[in-house]
Protein backbone atom coordinates (compact mmCIF):
# COMPACT_ATOMS: atom_id res chain seq x y z
CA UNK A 1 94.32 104.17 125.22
CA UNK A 2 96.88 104.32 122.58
CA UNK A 3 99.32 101.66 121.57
CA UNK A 4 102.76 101.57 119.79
CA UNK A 5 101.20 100.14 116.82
CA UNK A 6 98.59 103.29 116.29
CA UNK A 7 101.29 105.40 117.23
CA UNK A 8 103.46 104.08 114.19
CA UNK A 9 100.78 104.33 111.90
CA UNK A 10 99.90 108.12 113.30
CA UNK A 11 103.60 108.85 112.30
CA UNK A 12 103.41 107.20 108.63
CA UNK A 13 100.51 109.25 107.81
CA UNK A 14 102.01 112.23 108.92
CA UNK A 15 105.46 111.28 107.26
CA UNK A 16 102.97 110.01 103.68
CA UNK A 17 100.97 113.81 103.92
CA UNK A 18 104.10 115.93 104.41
CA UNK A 19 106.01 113.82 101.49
CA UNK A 20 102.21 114.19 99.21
CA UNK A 21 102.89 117.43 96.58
CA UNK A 22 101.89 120.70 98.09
CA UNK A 23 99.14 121.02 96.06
CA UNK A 24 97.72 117.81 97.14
CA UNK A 25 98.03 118.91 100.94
CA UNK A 26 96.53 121.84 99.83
CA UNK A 27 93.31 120.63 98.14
CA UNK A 28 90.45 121.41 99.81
CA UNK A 29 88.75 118.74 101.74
CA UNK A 30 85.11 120.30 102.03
CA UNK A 31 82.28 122.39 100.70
CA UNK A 32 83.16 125.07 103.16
CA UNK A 33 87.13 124.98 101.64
CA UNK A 34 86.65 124.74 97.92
CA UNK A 35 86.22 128.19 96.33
CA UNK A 36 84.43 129.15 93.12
CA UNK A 37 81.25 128.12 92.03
CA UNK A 38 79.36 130.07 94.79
CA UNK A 39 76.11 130.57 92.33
CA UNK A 40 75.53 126.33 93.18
CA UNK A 41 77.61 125.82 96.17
CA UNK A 42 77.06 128.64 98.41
CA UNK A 43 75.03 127.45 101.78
CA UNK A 44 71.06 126.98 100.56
CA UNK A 45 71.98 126.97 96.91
CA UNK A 46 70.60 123.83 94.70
CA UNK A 47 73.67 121.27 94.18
CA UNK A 48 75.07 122.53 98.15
CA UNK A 49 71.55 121.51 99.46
CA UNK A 50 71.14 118.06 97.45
CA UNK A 51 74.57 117.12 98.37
CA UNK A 52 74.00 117.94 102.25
CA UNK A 53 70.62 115.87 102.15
CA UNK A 54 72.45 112.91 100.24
CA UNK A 55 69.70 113.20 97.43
CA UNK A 56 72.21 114.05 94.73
CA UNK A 57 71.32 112.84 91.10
CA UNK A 58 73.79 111.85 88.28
CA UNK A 59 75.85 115.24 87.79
CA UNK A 60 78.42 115.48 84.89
CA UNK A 61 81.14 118.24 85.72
CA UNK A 62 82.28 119.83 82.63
CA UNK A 63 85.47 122.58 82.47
CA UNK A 64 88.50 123.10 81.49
CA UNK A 65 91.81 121.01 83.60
CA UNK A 66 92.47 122.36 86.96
CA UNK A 67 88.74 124.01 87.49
CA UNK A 68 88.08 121.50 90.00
CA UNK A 69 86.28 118.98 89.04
CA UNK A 70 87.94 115.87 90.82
CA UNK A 71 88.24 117.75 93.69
CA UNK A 72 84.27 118.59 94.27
CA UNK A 73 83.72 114.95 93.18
CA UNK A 74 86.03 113.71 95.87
CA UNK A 75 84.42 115.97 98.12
CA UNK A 76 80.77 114.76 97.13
CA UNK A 77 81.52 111.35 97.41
CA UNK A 78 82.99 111.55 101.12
CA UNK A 79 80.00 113.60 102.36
CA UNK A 80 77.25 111.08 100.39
């Protein structure tokens, strides 16, 4: 059962993600979304199938800005 008070905060996240940049609405949210990289991150590749079991060592990302890097950490951390 919902209540006015999760109602108003349904509508302040929707107002806060349709004010956020569009490439912030836009960044992709899983493994499945992000795109590049397929030699480690396609489905039974190494760094895909350590981050799916939660067994994933130290990594360092290296690369130049906008490769991605923050974005497949983000991702990482939410699914470990």
């Amino acid at each position: 059962m919902h209540d006015l008070f999760e109602q108003q905060e349904d509508a302040d996240l929707e107002s806060a993600d349709s004010a956020a940049p569009l490439a912030t609405r836009m960044r992709p949210r899983s493994l499945d979304e992000f795109v590049g990289q397929e030699h480690i991150l396609a489905p039974g590749k190494l760094l895909r199938r350590a981050i799916e079991a939660d067994r994933l060592p130290s990594v360092i990302f290296s690369g130049p800005p906008g490769s991605g890097k923050t974005t497949l950490a983000r991702i990482i951390a939410e699914m470990t």
